[in-house]
Protein backbone atom coordinates (compact mmCIF):
# COMPACT_ATOMS: atom_id res chain seq x y z
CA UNK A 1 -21.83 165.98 74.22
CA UNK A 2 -23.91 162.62 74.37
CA UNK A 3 -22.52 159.45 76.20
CA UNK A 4 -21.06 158.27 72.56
CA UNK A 5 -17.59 156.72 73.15
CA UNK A 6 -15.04 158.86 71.31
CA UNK A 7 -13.19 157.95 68.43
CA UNK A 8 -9.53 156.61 68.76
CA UNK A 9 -7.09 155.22 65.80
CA UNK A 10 -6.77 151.33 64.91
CA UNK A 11 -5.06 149.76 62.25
CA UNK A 12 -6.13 146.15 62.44
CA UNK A 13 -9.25 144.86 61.51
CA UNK A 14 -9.94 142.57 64.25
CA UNK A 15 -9.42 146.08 66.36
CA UNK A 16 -11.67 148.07 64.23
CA UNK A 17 -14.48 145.26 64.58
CA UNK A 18 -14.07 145.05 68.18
CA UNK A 19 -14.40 148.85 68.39
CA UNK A 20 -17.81 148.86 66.55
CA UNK A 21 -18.88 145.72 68.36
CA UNK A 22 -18.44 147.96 71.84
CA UNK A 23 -19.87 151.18 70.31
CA UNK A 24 -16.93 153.23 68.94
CA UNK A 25 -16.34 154.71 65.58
CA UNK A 26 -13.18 154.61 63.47
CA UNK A 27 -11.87 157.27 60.43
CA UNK A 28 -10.05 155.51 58.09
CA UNK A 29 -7.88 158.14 55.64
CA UNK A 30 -7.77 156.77 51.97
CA UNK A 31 -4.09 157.17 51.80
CA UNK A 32 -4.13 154.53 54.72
CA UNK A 33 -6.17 152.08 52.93
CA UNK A 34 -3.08 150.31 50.85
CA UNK A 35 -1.08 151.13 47.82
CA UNK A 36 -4.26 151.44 45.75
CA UNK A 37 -6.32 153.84 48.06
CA UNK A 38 -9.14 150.61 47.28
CA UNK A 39 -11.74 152.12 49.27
CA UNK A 40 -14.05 149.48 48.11
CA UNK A 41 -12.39 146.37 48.71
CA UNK A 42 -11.65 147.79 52.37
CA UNK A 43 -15.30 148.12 52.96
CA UNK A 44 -15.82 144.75 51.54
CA UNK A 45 -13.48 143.37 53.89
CA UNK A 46 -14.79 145.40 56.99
CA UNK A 47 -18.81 144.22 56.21
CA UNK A 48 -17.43 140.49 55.56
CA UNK A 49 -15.15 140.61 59.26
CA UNK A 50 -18.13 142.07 61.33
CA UNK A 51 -20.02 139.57 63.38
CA UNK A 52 -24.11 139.92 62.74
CA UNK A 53 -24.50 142.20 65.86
CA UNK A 54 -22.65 144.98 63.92
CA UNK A 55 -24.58 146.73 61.46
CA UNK A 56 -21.43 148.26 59.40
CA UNK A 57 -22.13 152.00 58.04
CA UNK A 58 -19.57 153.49 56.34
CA UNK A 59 -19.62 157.77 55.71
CA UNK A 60 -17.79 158.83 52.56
CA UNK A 61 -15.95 162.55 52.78
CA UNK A 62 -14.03 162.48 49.44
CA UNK A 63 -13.36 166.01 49.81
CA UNK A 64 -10.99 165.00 52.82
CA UNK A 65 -10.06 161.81 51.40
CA UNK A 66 -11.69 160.11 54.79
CA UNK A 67 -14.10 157.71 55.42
CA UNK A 68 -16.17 157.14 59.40
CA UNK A 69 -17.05 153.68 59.52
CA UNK A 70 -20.01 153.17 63.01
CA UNK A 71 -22.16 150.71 64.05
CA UNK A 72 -25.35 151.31 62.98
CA UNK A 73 -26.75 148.87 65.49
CA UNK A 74 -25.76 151.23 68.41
CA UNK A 75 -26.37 155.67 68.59
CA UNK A 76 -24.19 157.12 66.73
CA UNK A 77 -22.21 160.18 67.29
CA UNK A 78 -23.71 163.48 67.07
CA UNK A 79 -22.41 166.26 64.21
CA UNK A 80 -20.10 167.85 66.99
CA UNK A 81 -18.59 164.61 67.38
CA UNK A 82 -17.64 163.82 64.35
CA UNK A 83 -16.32 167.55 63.14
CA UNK A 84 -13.80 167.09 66.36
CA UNK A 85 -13.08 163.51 64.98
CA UNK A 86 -12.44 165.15 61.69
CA UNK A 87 -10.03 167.73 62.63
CA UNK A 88 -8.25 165.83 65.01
CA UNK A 89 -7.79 163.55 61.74
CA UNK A 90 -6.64 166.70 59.90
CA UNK A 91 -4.24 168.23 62.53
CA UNK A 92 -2.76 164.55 62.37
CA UNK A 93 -1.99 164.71 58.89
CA UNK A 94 -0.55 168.19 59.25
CA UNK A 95 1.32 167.23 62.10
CA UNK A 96 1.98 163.93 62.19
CA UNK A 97 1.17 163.37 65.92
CA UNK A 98 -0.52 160.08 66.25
CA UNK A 99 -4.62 160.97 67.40
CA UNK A 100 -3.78 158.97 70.43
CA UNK A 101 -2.82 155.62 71.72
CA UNK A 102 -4.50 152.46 70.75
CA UNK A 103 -6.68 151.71 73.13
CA UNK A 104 -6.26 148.52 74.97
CA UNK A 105 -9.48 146.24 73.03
CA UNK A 106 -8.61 143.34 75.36
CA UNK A 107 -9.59 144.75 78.93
């Protein structure tokens, strides 16, 4: 495992810019992205919220209806990583257990 912080669920988009700003990742699930699933006006609004340190990337997985959004500024996660991020994102939908708390952006 590489020093890549792990991922961790926000819903705001101030949060999920602040995240990528300090090196974390985010998974957003499609059926979290509004009414209309608008997976492109969502990465509109992420690209036009980050601040011109952040280098937005966003990775499409249709088949799970998910999209990892990273800074492509800083390392990004290695393959393990993300496959952990990606089940935990699964067992949430199965289970509905939360991922885990928001973390705290303002410490």
């Amino acid at each position: 495992m590489t020093t890549v912080a792990a991922p961790y669920w926000v819903s705001e988009l101030r949060d999920l810019v602040v995240a990528l700003q300090r090196g974390r990742w985010a998974i957003a699930r499609w059926e979290d992205l509004g009414p209309d699933e608008d997976l492109a006006h969502w990465q509109a609004a992420v690209r036009e919220a980050c601040t011109t340190d952040i280098d937005p990337l966003f990775l499409d997985i249709p088949r799970r209806s998910l999209t990892i959004v990273l800074n492509a500024a800083v390392p990004a996660p290695d393959d393990e990583q993300i496959h952990l991020s990606i089940a935990a994102v699964e067992a949430s939908r199965f289970t509905g257990h939360p991922i885990r708390l928001k973390y705290d952006l303002d410490q």
